[in-house]
C-alpha atoms as a PDB file:
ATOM      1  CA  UNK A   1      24.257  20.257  -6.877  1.00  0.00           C
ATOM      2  CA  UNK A   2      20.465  21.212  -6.598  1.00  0.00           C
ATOM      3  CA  UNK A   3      20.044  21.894  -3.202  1.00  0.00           C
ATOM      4  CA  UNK A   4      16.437  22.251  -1.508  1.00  0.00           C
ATOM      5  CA  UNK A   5      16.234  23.866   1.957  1.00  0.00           C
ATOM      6  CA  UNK A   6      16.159  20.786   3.716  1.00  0.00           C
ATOM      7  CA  UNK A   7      18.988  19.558   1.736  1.00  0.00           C
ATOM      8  CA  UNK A   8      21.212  22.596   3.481  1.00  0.00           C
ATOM      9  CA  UNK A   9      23.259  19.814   5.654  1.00  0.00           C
ATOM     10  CA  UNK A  10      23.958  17.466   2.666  1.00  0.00           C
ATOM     11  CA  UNK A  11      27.403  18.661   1.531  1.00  0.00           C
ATOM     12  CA  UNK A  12      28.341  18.432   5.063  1.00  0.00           C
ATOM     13  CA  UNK A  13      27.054  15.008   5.793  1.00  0.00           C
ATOM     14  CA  UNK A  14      28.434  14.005   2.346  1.00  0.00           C
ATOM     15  CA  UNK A  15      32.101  14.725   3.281  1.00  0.00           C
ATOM     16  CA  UNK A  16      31.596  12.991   6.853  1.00  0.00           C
ATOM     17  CA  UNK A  17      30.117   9.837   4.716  1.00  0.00           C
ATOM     18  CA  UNK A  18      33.229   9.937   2.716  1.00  0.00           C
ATOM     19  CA  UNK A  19      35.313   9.781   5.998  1.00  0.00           C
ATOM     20  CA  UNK A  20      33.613   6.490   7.424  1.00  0.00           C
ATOM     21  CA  UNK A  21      33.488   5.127   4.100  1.00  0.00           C
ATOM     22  CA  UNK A  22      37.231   5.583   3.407  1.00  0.00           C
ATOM     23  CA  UNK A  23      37.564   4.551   7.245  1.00  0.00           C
ATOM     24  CA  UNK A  24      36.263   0.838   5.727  1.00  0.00           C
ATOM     25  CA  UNK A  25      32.938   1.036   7.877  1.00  0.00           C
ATOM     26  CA  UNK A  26      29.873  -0.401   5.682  1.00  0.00           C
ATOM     27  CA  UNK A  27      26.672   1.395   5.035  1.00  0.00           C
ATOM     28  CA  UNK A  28      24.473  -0.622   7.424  1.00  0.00           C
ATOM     29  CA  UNK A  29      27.347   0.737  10.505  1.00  0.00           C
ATOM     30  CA  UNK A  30      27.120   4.103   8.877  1.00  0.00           C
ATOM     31  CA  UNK A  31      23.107   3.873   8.954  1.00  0.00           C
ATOM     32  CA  UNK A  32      23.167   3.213  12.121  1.00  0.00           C
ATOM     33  CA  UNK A  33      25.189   6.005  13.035  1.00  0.00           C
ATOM     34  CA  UNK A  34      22.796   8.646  11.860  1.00  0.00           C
ATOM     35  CA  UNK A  35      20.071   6.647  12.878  1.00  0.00           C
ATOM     36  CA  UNK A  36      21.318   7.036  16.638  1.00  0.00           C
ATOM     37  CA  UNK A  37      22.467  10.511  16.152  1.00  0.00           C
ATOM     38  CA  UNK A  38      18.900  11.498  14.917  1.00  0.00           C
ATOM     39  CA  UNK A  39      17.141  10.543  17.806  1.00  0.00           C
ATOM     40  CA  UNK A  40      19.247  11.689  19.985  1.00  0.00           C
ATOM     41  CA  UNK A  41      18.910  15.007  18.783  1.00  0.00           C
ATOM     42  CA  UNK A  42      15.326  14.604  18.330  1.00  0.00           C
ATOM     43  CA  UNK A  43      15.196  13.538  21.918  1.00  0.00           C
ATOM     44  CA  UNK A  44      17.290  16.778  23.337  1.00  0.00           C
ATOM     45  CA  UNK A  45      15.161  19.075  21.640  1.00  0.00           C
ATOM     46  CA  UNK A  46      12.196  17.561  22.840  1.00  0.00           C
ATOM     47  CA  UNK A  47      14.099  17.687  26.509  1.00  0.00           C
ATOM     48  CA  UNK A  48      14.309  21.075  25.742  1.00  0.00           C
ATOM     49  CA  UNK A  49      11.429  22.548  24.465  1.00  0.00           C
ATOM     50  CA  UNK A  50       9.341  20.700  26.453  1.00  0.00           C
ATOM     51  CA  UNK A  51       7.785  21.879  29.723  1.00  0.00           C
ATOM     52  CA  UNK A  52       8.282  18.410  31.369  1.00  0.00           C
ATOM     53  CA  UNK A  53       6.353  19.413  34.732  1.00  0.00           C
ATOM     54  CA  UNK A  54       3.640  20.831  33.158  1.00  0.00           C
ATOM     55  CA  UNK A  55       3.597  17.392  31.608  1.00  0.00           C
ATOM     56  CA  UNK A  56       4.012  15.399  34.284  1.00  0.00           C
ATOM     57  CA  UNK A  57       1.232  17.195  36.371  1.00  0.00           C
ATOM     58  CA  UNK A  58      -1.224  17.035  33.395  1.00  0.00           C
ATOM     59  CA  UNK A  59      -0.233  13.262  32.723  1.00  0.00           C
ATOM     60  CA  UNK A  60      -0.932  12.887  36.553  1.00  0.00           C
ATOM     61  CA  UNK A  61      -4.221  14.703  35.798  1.00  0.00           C
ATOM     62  CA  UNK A  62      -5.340  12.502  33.251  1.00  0.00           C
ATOM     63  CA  UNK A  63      -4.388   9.663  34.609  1.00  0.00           C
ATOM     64  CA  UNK A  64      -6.886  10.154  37.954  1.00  0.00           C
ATOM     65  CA  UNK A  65      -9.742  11.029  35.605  1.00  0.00           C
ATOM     66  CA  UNK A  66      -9.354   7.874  33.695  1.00  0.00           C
ATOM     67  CA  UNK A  67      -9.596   6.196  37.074  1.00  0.00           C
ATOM     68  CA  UNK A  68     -12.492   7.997  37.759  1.00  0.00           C
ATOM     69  CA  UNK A  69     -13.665   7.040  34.777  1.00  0.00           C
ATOM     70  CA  UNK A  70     -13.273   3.225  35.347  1.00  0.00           C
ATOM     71  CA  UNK A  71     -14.413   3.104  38.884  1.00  0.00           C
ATOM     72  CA  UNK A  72     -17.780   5.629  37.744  1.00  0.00           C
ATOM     73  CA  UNK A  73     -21.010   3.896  38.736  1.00  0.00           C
ATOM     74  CA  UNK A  74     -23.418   7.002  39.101  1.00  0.00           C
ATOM     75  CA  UNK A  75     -26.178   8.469  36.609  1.00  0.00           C
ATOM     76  CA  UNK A  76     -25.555   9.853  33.144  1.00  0.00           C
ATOM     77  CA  UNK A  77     -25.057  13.440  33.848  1.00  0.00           C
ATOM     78  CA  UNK A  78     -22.021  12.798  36.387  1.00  0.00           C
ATOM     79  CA  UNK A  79     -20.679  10.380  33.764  1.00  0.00           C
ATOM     80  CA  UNK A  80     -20.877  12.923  31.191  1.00  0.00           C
ATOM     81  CA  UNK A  81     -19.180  15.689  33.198  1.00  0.00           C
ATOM     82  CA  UNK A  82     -16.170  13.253  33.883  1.00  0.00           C
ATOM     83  CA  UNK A  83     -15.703  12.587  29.654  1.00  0.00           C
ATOM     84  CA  UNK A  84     -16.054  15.943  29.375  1.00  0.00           C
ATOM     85  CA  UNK A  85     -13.272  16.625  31.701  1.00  0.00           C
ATOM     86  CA  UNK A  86     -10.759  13.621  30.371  1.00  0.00           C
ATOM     87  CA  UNK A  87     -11.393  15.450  26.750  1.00  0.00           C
ATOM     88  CA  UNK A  88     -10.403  18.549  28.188  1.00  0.00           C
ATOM     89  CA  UNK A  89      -7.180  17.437  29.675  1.00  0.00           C
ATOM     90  CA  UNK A  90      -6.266  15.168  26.929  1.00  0.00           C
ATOM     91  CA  UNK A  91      -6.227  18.040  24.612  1.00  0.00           C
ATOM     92  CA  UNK A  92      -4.267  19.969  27.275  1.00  0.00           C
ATOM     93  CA  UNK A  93      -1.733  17.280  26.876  1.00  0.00           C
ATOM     94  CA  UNK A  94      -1.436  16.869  23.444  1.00  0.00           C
ATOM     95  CA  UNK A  95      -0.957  20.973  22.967  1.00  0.00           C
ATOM     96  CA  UNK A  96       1.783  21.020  25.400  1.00  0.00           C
ATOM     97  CA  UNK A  97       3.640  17.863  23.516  1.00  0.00           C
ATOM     98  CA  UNK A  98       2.711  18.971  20.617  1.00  0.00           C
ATOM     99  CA  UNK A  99       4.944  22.073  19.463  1.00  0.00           C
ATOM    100  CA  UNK A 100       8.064  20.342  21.033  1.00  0.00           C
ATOM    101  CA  UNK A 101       7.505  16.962  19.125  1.00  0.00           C
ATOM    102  CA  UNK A 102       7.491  19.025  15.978  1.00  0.00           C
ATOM    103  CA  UNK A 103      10.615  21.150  16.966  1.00  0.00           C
ATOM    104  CA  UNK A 104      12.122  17.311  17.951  1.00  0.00           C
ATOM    105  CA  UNK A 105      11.019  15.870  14.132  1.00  0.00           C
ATOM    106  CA  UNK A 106      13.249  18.635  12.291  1.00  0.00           C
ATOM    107  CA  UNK A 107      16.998  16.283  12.492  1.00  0.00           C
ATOM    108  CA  UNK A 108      14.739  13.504  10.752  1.00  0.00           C
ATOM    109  CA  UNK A 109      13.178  16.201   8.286  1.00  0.00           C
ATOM    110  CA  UNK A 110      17.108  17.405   7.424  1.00  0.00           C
ATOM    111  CA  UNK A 111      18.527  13.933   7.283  1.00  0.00           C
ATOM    112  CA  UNK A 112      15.743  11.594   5.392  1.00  0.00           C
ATOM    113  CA  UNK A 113      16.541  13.585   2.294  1.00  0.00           C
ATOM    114  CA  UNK A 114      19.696  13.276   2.569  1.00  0.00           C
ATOM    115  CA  UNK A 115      19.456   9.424   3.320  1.00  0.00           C
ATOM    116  CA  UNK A 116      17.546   8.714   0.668  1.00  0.00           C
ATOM    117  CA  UNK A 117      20.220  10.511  -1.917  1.00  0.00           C
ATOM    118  CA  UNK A 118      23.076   8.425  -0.849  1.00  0.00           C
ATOM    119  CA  UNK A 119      21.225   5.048   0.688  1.00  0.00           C
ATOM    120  CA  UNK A 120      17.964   4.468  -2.135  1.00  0.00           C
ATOM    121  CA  UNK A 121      20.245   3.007  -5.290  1.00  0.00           C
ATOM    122  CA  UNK A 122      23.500   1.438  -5.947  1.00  0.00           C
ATOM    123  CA  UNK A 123      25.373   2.508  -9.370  1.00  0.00           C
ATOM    124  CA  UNK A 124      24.912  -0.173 -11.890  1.00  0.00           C
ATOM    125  CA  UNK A 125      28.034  -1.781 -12.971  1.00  0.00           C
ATOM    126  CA  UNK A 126      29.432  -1.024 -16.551  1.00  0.00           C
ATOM    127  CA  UNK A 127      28.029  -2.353 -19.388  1.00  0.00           C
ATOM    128  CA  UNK A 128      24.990  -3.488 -17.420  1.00  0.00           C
ATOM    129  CA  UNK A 129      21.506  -2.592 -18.762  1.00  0.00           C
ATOM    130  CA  UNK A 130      19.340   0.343 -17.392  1.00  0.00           C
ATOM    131  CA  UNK A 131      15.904   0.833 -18.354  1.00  0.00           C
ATOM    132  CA  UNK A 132      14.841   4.076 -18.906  1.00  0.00           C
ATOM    133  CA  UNK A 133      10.814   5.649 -19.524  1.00  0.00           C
ATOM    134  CA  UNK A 134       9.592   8.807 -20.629  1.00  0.00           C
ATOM    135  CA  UNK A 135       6.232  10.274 -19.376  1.00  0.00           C
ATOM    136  CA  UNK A 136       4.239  10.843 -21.540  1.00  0.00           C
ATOM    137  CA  UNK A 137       5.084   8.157 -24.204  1.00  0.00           C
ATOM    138  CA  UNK A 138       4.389  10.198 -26.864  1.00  0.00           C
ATOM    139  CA  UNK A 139       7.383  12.188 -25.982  1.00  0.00           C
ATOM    140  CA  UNK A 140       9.646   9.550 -27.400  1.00  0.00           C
ATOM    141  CA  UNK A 141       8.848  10.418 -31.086  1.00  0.00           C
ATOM    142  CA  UNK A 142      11.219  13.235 -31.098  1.00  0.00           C
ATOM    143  CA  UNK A 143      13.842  12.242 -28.637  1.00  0.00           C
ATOM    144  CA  UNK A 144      17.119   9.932 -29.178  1.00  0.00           C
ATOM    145  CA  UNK A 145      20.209   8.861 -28.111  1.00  0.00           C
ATOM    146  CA  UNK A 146      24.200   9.852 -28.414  1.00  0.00           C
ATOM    147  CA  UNK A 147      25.345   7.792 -29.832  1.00  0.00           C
ATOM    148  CA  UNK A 148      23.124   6.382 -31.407  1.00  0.00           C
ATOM    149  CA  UNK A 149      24.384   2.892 -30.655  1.00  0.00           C
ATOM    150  CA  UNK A 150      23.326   3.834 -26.535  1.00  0.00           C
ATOM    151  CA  UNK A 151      20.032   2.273 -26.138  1.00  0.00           C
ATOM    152  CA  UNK A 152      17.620   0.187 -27.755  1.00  0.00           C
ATOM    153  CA  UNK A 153      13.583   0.354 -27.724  1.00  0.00           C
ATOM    154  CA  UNK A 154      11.597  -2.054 -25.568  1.00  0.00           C
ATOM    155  CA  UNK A 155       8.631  -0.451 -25.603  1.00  0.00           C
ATOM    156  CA  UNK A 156       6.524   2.527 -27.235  1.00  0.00           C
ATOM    157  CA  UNK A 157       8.403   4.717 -23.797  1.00  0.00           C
ATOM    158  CA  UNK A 158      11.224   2.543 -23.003  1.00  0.00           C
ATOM    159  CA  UNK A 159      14.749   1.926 -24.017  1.00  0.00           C
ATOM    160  CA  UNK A 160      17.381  -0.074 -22.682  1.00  0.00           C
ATOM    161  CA  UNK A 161      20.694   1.505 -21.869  1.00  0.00           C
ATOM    162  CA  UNK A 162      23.888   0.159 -21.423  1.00  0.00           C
ATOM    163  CA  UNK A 163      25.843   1.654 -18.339  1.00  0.00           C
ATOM    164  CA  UNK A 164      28.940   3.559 -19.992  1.00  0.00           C
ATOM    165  CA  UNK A 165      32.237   3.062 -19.020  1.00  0.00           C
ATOM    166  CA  UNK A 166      34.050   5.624 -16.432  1.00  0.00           C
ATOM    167  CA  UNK A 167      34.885   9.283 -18.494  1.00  0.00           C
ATOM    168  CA  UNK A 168      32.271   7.961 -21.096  1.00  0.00           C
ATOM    169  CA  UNK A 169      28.449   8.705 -21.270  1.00  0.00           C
ATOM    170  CA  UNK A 170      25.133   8.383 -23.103  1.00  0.00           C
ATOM    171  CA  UNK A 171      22.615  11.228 -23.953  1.00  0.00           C
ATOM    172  CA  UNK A 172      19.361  11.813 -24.234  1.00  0.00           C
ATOM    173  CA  UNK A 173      18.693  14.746 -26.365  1.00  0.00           C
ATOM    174  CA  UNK A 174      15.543  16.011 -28.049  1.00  0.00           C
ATOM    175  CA  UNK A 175      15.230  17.464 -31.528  1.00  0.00           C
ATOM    176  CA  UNK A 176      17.179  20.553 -31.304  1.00  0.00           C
ATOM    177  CA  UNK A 177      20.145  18.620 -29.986  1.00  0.00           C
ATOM    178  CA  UNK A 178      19.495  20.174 -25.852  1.00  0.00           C
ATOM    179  CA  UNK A 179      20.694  17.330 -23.520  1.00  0.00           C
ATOM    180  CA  UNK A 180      18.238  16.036 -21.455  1.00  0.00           C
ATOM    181  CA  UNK A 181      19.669  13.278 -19.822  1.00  0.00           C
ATOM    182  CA  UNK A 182      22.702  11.918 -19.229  1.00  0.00           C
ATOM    183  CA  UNK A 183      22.891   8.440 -17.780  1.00  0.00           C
ATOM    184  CA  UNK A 184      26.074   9.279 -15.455  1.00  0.00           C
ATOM    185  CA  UNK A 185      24.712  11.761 -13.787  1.00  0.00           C
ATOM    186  CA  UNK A 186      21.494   9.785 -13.116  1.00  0.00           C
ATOM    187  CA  UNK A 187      22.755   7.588 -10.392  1.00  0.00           C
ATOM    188  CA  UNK A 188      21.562   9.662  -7.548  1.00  0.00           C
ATOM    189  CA  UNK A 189      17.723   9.477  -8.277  1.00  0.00           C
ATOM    190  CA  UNK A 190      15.326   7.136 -10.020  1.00  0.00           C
ATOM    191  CA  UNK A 191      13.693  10.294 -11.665  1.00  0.00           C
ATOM    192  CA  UNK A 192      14.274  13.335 -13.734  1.00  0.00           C
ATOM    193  CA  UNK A 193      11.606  15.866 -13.968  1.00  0.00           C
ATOM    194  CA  UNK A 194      10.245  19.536 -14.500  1.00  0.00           C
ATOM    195  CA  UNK A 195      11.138  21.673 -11.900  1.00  0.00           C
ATOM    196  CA  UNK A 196       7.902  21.969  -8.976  1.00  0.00           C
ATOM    197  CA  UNK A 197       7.439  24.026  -5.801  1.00  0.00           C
ATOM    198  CA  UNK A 198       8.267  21.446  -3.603  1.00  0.00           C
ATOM    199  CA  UNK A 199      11.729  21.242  -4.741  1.00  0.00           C
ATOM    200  CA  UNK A 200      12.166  24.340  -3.034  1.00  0.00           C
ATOM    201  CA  UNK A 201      12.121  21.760   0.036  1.00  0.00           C
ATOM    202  CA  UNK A 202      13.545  18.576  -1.656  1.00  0.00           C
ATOM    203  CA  UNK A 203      16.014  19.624  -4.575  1.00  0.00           C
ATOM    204  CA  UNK A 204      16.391  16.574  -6.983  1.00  0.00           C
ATOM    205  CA  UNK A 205      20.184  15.136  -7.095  1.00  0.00           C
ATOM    206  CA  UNK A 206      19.599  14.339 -11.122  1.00  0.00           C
ATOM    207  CA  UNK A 207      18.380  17.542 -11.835  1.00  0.00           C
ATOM    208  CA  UNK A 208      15.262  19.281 -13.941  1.00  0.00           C
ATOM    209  CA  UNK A 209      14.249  19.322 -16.980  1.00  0.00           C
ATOM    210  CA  UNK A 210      13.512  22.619 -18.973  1.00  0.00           C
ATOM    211  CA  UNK A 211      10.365  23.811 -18.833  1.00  0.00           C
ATOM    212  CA  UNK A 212       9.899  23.476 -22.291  1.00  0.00           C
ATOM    213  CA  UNK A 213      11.427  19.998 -22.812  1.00  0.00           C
ATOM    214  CA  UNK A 214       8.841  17.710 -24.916  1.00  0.00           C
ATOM    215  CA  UNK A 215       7.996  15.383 -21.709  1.00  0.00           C
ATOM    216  CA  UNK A 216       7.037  15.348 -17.965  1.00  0.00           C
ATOM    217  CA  UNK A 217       9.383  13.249 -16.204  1.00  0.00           C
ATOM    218  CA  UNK A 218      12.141   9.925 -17.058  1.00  0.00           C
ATOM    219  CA  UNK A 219      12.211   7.329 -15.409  1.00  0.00           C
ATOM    220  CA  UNK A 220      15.507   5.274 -14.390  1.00  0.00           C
ATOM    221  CA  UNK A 221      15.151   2.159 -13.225  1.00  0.00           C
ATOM    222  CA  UNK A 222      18.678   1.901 -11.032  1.00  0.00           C
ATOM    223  CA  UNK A 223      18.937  -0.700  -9.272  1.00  0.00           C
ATOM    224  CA  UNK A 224      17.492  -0.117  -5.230  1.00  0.00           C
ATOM    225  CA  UNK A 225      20.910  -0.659  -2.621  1.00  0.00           C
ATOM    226  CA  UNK A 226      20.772  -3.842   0.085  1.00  0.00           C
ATOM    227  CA  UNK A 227      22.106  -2.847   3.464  1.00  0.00           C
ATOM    228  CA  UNK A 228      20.396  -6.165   4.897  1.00  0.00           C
ATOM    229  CA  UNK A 229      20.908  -9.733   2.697  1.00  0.00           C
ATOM    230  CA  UNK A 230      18.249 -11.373   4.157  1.00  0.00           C
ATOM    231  CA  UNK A 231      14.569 -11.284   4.565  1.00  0.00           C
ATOM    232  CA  UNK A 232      11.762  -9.445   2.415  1.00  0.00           C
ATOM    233  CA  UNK A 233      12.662  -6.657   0.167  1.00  0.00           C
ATOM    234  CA  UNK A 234      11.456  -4.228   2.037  1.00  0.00           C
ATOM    235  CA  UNK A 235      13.506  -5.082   4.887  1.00  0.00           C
ATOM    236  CA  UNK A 236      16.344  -4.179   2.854  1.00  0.00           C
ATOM    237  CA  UNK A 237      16.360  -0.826   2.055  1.00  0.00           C
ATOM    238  CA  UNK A 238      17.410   2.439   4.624  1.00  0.00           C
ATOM    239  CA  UNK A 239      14.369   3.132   5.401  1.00  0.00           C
ATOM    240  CA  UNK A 240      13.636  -0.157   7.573  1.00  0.00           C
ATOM    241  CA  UNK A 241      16.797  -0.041   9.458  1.00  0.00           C
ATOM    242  CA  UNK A 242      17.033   3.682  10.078  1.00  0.00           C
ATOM    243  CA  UNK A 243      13.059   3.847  11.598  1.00  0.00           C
ATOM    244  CA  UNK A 244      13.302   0.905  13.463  1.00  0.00           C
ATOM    245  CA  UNK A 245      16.721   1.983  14.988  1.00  0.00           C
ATOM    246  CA  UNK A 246      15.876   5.677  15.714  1.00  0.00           C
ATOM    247  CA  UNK A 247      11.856   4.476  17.362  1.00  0.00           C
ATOM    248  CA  UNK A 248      14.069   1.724  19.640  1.00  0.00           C
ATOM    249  CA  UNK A 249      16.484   4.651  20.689  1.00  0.00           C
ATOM    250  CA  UNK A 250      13.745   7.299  20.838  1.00  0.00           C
ATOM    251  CA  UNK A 251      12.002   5.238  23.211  1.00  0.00           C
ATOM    252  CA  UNK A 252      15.071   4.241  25.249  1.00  0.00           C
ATOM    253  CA  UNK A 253      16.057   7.586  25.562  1.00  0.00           C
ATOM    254  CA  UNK A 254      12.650   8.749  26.863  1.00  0.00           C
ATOM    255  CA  UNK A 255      12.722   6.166  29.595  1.00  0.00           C
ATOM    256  CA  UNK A 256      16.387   6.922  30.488  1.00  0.00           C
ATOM    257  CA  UNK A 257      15.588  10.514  30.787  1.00  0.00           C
ATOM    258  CA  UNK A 258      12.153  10.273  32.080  1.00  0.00           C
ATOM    259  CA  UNK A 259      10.348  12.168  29.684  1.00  0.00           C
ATOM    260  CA  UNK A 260       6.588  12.509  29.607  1.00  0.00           C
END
């Protein structure tokens, strides 16, 4: 497993997946979960951190100097003094909110990594066809297949691969033999690449390439997981149901709790 700092919790929140999944709950439920469970977190640190009478004086504050604002009728220089002063407290606000929204971001920052691992693609089916790139084309003049029968070319950087049967797989090797890909342990991620700093952050589930392998990056074209039938694609995906769930609860939460 290649495990970025932010990728810490993942073994963890894999095993818990496994539970609801075994449990027979589907992955839109199981999105949902986390989706609620992130905000609420988000929301308690925030509750927290937060110096919530500060910010309800300074909200209070700002909120009589906009009036002041609206009702002003005078000359220029009074005018100007009253901007001046809505400025100032506005950027008294947003320093006190500030530090405690980023403390309240980090459950998202741990989990969207994670999400994206188990929620962006759904393993192809055996025997079904899987296109895979390599960046920079010219790279595929000294790479093949095992066997040899794996893939076929469909363009100068493309071949066609056939999913392999469970306990089987097909290899991508260069021209020393090294194995640089194989297609069962692709699944997790769209891409394969060199090793950069901000995997440090964000390791990548299918792994790096050497340093000195003949090409950048491969592309796998898996196919991207529906946890919603209907609508546009991009409706689809994780992403639009776990935002739109954890803003709706976010801001639920902060009225239930009063939070400024």
């Amino acid at each position: 497993m290649n495990l970025g700092l932010l990728d810490l919790p993942a073994p963890l929140l894999d095993a818990f997946d496994s539970v609801l999944a075994a449990s027979g709950l589907p992955a839109l439920a199981r999105m949902i979960v986390y989706a609620i469970a992130s905000a609420w977190l988000g929301m308690v640190l925030y509750r927290r951190f937060s110096d919530q009478t500060a910010l309800t004086e300074l909200r209070q504050k700002v909120q009589a100097s906009q009036r002041a604002l609206a009702l002003h009728g005078g000359d220029f220089t009074e005018l100007r003094g009253l901007i001046h002063n809505n400025f100032l407290l506005s950027l008294r606000q947003l320093g006190l909110s500030l530090r405690p929204a980023l403390l309240a971001s980090l459950p998202l920052l741990f989990l969207m990594p994670w999400l994206s691992n188990r929620f962006a693609f759904e393993p192809p089916p055996t025997g079904a066809s899987i296109n895979v790139c390599a960046e920079p084309s010219s790279a595929t003049s000294v790479l093949h297949w095992q066997p040899s029968d794996a893939a076929i070319i469909i363009d100068s950087d493309c071949w066609q691969v056939k999913s392999p049967r469970a306990g089987a797989s097909s290899e991508l090797v260069d021209n020393t033999g090294r194995s640089l890909l194989s297609i069962s342990d692709a699944y997790a991620s769209g891409i394969k690449h060199k090793h950069i700093w901000l995997n440090y952050l964000i390791g990548n589930p299918a792994g790096y390439l050497p340093d000195d392998a003949p090409l950048q990056a491969l592309h796998i074209a898996l196919p991207p997981r529906e946890l919603i039938h209907i609508g546009p694609g991009w409706m689809r995906g994780w992403e639009f149901s776990y935002f739109l769930i954890v803003f709706a609860v976010s801001i639920w939460l902060k009225l239930r709790w009063r939070l400024s």
